[in-house]
Protein backbone atom coordinates (compact mmCIF):
# COMPACT_ATOMS: atom_id res chain seq x y z
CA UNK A 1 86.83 96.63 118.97
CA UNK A 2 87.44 95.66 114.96
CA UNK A 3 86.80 99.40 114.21
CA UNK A 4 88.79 100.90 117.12
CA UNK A 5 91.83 98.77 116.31
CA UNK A 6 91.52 99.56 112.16
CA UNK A 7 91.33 103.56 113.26
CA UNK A 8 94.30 102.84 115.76
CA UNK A 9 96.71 100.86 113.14
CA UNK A 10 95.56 103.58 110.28
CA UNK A 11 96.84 106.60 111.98
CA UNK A 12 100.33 105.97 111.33
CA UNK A 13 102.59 109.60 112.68
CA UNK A 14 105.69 110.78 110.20
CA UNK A 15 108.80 110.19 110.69
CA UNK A 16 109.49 113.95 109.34
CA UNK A 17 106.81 115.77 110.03
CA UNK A 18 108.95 119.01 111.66
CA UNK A 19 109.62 119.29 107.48
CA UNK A 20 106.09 120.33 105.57
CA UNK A 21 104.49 117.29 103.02
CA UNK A 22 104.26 118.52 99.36
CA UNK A 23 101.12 117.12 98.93
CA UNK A 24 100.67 115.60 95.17
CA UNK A 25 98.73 112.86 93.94
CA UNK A 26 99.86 109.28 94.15
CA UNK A 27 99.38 106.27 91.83
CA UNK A 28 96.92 108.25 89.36
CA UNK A 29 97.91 105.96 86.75
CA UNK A 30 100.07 102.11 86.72
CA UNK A 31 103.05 104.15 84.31
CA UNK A 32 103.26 105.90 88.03
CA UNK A 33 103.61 103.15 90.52
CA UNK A 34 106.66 100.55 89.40
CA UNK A 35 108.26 97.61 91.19
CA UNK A 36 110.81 95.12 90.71
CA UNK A 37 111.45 92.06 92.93
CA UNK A 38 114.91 91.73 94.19
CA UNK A 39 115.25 87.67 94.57
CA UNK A 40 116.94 86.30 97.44
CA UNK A 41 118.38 84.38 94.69
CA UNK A 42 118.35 83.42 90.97
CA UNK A 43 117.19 79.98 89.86
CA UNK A 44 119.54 77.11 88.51
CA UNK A 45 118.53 76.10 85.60
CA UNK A 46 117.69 73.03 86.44
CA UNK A 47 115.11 71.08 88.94
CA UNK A 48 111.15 70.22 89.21
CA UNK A 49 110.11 73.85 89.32
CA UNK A 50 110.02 76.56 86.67
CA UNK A 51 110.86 80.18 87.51
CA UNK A 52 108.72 82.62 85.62
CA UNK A 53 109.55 85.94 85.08
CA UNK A 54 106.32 88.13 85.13
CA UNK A 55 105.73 91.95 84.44
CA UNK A 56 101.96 92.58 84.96
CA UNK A 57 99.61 95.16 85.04
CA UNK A 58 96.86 96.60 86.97
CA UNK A 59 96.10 92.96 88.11
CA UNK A 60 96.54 91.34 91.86
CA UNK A 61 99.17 88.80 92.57
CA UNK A 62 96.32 86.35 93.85
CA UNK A 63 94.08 87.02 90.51
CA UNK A 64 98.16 87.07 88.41
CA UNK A 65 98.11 83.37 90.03
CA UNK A 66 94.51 81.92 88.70
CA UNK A 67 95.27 83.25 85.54
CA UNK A 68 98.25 80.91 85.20
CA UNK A 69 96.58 78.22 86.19
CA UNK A 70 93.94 78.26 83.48
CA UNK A 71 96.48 78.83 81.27
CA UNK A 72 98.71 76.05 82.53
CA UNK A 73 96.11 73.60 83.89
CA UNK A 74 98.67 73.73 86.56
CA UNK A 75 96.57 74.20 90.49
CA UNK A 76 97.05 77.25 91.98
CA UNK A 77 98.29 75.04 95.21
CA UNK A 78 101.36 74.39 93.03
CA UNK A 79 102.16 77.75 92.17
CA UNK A 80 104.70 79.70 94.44
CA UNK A 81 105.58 83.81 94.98
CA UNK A 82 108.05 85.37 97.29
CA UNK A 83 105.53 88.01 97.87
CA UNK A 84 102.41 89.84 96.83
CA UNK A 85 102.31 92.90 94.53
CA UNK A 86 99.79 95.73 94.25
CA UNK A 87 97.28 95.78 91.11
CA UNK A 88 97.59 99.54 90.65
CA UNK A 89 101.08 99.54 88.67
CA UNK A 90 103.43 97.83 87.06
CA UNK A 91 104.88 95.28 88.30
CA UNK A 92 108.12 92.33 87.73
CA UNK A 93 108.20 89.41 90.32
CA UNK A 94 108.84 85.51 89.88
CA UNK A 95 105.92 83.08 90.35
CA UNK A 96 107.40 79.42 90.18
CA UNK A 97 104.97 76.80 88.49
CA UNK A 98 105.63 73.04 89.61
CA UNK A 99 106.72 71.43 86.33
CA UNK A 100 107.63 68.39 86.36
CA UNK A 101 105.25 66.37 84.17
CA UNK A 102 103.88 69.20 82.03
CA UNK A 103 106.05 69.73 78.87
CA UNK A 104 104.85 73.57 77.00
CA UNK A 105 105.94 77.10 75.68
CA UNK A 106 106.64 78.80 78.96
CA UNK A 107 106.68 82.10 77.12
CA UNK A 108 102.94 83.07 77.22
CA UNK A 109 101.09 85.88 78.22
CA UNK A 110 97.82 87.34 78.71
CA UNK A 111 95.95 90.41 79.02
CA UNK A 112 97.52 92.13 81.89
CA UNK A 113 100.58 90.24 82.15
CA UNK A 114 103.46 88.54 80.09
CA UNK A 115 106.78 86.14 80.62
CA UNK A 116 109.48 87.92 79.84
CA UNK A 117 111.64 84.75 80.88
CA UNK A 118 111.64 81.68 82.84
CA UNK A 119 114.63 78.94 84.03
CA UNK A 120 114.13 76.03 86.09
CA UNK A 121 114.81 75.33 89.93
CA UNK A 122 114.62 72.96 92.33
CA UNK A 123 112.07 74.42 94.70
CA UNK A 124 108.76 75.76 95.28
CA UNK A 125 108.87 79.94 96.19
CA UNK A 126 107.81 80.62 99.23
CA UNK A 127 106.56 83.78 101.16
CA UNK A 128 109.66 85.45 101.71
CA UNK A 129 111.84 84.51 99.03
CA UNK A 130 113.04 87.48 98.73
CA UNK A 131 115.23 90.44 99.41
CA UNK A 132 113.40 92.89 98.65
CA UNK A 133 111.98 95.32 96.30
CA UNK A 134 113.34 98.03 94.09
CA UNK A 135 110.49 100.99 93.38
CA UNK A 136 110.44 103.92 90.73
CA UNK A 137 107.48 106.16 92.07
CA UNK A 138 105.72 109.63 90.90
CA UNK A 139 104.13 112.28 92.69
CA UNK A 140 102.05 113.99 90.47
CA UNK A 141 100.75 118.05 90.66
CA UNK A 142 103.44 118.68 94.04
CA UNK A 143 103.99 121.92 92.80
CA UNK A 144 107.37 123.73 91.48
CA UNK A 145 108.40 125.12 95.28
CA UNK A 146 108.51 121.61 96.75
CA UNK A 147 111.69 120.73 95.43
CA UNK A 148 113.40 122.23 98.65
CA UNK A 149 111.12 120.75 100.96
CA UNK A 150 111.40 117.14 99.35
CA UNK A 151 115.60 117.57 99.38
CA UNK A 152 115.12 117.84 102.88
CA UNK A 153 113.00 115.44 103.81
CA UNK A 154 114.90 112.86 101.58
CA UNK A 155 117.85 113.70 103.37
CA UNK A 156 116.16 112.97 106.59
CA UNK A 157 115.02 109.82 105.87
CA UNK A 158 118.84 108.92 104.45
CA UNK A 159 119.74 109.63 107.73
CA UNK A 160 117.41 108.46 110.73
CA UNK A 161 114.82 106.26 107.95
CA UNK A 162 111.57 106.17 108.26
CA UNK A 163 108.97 104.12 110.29
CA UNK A 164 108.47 101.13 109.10
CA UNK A 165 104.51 100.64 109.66
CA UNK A 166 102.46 98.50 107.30
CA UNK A 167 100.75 100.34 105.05
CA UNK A 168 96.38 100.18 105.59
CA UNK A 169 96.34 98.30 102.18
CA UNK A 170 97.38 95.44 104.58
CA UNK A 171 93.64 95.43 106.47
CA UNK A 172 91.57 95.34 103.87
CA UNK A 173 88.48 97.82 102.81
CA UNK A 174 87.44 99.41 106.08
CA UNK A 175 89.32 96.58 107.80
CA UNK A 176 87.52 93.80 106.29
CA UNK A 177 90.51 91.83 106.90
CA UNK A 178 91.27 92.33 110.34
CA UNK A 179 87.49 91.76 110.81
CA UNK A 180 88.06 88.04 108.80
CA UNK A 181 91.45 87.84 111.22
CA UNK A 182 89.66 89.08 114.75
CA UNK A 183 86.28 86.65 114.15
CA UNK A 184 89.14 83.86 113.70
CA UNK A 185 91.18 84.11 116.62
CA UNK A 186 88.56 84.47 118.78
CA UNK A 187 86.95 81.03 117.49
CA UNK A 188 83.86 82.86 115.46
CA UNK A 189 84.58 81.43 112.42
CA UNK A 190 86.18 78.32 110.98
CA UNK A 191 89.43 78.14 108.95
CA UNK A 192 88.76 79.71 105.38
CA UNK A 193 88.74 77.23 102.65
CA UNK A 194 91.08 79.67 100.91
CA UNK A 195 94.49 79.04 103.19
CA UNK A 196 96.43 82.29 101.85
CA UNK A 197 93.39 84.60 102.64
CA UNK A 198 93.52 82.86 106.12
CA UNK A 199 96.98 83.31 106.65
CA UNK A 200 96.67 87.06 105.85
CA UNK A 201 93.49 87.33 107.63
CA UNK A 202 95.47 86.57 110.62
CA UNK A 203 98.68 88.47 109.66
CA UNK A 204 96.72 91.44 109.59
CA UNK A 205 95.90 91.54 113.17
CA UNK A 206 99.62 90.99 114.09
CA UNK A 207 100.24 94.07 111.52
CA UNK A 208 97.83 96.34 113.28
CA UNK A 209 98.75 95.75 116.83
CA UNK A 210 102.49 96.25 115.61
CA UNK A 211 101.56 99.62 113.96
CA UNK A 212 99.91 100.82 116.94
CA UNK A 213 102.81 99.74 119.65
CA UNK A 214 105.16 101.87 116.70
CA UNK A 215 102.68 105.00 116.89
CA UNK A 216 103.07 104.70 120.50
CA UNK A 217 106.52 104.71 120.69
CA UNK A 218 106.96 107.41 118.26
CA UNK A 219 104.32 109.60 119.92
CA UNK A 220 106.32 108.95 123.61
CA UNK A 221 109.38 110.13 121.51
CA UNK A 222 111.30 106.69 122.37
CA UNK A 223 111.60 105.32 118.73
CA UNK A 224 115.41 105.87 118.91
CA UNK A 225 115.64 105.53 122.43
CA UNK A 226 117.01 101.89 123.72
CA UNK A 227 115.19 100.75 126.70
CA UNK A 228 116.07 97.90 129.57
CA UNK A 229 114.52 94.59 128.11
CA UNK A 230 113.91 95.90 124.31
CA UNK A 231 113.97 93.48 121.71
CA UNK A 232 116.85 95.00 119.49
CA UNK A 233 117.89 93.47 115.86
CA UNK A 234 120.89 94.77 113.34
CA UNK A 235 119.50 96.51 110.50
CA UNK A 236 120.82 94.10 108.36
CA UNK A 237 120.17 91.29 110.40
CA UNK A 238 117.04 88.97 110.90
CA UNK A 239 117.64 88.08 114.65
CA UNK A 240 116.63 89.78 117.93
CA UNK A 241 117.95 90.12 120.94
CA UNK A 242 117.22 91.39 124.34
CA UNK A 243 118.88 94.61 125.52
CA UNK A 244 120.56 94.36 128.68
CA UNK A 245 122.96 97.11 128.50
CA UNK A 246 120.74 100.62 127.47
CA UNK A 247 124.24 102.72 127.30
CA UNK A 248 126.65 100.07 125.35
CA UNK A 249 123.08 99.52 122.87
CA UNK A 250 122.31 103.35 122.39
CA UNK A 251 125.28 104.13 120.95
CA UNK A 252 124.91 101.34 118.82
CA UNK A 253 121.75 102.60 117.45
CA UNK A 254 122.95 106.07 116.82
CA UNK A 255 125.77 104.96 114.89
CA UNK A 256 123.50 103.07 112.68
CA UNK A 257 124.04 99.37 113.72
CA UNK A 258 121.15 98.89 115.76
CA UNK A 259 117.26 99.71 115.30
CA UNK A 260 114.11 98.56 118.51
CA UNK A 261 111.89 95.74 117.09
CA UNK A 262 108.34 95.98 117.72
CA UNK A 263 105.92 92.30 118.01
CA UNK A 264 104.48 90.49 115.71
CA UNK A 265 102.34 87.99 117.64
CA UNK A 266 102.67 84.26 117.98
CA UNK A 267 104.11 82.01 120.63
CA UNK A 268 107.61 81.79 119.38
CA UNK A 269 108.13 85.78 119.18
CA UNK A 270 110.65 86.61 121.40
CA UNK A 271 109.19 88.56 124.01
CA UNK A 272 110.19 91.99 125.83
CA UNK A 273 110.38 92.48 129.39
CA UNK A 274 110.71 95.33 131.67
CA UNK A 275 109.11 98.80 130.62
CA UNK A 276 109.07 97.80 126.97
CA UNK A 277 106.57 94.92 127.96
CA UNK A 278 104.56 96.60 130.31
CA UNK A 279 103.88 99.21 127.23
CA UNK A 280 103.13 96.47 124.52
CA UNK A 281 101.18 94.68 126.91
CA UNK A 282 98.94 97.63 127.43
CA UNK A 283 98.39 97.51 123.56
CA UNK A 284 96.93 94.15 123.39
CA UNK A 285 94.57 94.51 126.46
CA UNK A 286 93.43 97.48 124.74
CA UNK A 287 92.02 95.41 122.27
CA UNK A 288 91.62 92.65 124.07
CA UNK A 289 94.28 90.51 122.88
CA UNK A 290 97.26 88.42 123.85
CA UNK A 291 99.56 85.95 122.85
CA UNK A 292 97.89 83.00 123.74
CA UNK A 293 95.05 84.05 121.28
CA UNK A 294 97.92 82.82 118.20
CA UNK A 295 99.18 79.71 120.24
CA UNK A 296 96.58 77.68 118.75
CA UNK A 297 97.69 78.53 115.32
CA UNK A 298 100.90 78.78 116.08
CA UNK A 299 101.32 77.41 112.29
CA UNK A 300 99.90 80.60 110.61
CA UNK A 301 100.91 83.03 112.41
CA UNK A 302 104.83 81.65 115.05
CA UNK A 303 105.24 85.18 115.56
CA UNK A 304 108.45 87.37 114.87
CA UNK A 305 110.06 90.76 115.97
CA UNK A 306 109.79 93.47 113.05
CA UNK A 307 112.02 96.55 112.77
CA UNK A 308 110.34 99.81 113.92
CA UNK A 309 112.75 101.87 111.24
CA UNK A 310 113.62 100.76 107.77
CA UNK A 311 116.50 102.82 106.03
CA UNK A 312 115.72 103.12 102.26
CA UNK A 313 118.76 102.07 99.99
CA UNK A 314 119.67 104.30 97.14
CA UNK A 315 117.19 107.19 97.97
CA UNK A 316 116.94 109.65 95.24
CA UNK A 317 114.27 112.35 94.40
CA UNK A 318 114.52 114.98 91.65
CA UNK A 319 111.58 117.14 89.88
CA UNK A 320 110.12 116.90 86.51
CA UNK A 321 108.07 120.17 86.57
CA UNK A 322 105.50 119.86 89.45
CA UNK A 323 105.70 116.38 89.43
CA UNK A 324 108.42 114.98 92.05
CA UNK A 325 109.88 111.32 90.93
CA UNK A 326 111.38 108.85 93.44
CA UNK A 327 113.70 105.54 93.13
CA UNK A 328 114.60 103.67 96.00
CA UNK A 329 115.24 100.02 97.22
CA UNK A 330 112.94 98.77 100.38
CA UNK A 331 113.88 95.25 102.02
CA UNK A 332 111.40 92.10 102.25
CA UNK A 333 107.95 93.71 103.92
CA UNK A 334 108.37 97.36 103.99
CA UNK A 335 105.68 99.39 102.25
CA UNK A 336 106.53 101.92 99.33
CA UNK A 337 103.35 103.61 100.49
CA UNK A 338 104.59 104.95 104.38
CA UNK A 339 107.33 106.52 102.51
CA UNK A 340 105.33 108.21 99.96
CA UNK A 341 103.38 109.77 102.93
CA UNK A 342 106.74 110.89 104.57
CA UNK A 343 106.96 112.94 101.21
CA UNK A 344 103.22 113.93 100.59
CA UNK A 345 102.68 115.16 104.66
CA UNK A 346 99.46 114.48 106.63
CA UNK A 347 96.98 116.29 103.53
């Protein structure tokens, strides 16, 4: 079942695929892969907490966070990020360091990493802090006749977006993580002493049964299509709702207002009903899951809606020889990666 669900959530259908990939090779150094935070907000200047802002390289978020503490002496329990960043690349986010008795030079640095500048706040960052991240991403060796084809595809994604699946980085080497989630939820193993990896451990299940209800949908050809009892949400909103009016909600959508949610399990997701439920609920018993299997932990993992469709903000591709560069802004949770596929094709 761990293997079947990894393969499931991994094959992840494009968005654009009427439009031929341009292949190319992706993240072949960290000068190729670069990403800025986008706070939810900037801190005060004054409070308990101290905001720093970090550009690192080639180096985890988890591994960025023990390397402050030995630097600090400060626990890694009373460190805080809005969100974690890939080691390949280079990377700017804000870790906040809980400050209130420790009196040093907050512009230090290491090997892989360095404080460009730091303020104070009141609070503790917390997993989604955050509103989103802004990417500047190569391509390398596409070739010189995929500018077309890229122009295109762009434009496509401007238009309709793409789908908004979590990218496989999110279960681990050959789903270890799902593995560490599954064996948890089914009461196999204990807690982890290491509460984060827990908490993602868990997430990742929610993240592969919510890519495979998206492939689904895409492959029936309903992605845009509103159905009876969907859970719907604005695309700038954070709320869902339940459609009761497929018409009035449709045209919604197409005008760009509206975009289907798909679940992210726990017992306070809000849940579908009619043909939309019937369908997810065939994805869990595939695996053999369900939502009572969270309500235990309802703590870790409450459960959510998540947009099937993310629309990219300030899309823009050009070529540098055979090498195709792209800048674009991505809210809180989607992955740089699923978009880079939309561009490189199924190869």
């Amino acid at each position: 079942m761990i293997n079947d669900l990894f393969f499931a959530a991994s094959k992840m259908p494009r968005m654009s695929a009427h439009i031929p990939g341009c292949g190319g090779i992706f993240k072949s150094g960290d000068e190729d892969f670069c990403v800025e935070e986008i706070p939810a907000y900037e801190p005060s200047g004054e409070g308990d907490h101290v905001y720093l802002w970090i550009e690192k390289k080639n180096l985890t978020t988890p591994s960025l966070l023990d390397e402050i503490s030995r630097h600090t002496g400060i626990p890694v329990r009373d460190l805080g990020v809005a969100g974690m960043k890939d080691k390949i690349g280079i990377t700017r986010q804000y870790v906040s360091v809980r400050a209130d008795k420790v009196d040093m030079d907050w512009n230090f640095s290491g090997e892989k990493f360095k404080v460009l500048h730091w303020a104070r706040h009141g609070n503790k960052l917390k997993t989604g802090h955050l509103r989103g991240n802004r990417f500047l991403l190569w391509l390398r060796g596409v070739g010189a006749d995929a500018e077309q084809r890229c122009a295109e595809i762009a434009q496509h994604i401007r238009t309709v977006g793409f789908p908004n699946f979590y990218g496989s980085q999110r279960f681990g080497y050959d789903g270890n993580t799902i593995r560490e989630g599954l064996l948890a939820l089914q009461g196999a193993s204990k807690r982890h002493p290491d509460k984060r990896q827990y908490r993602m451990a868990i997430s990742s299940v929610q993240s592969a049964l919510f890519n495979v209800c998206l492939s689904e949908r895409m492959r029936a050809g309903t992605l845009n299509v509103v159905q009876a009892g969907d859970a719907l949400q604005r695309h700038a909103g954070r709320s869902a709702f339940l459609c009761e009016d497929p018409a009035h909600d449709q045209t919604r959508l197409d005008q760009g207002e509206l975009c289907v949610t798909g679940p992210m399990l726990g017992p306070k997701m809000l849940m579908t009903e009619g043909e939309t439920a019937a369908q997810e609920a065939s994805v869990y018993e595939r695996f053999g899951m369900d939502v009572d299997m969270f309500a235990r932990i309802g703590s870790i993992a409450e459960g959510t809606r998540r947009p099937y469709v993310v629309i990219p903000e300030e899309l823009d591709v050009s070529m540098d020889g055979e090498d195709l560069r792209l800048c674009f802004s991505l809210p809180s949770g989607g992955y740089a990666s699923v978009l880079v596929r939309e561009f490189q094709g199924d190869a």
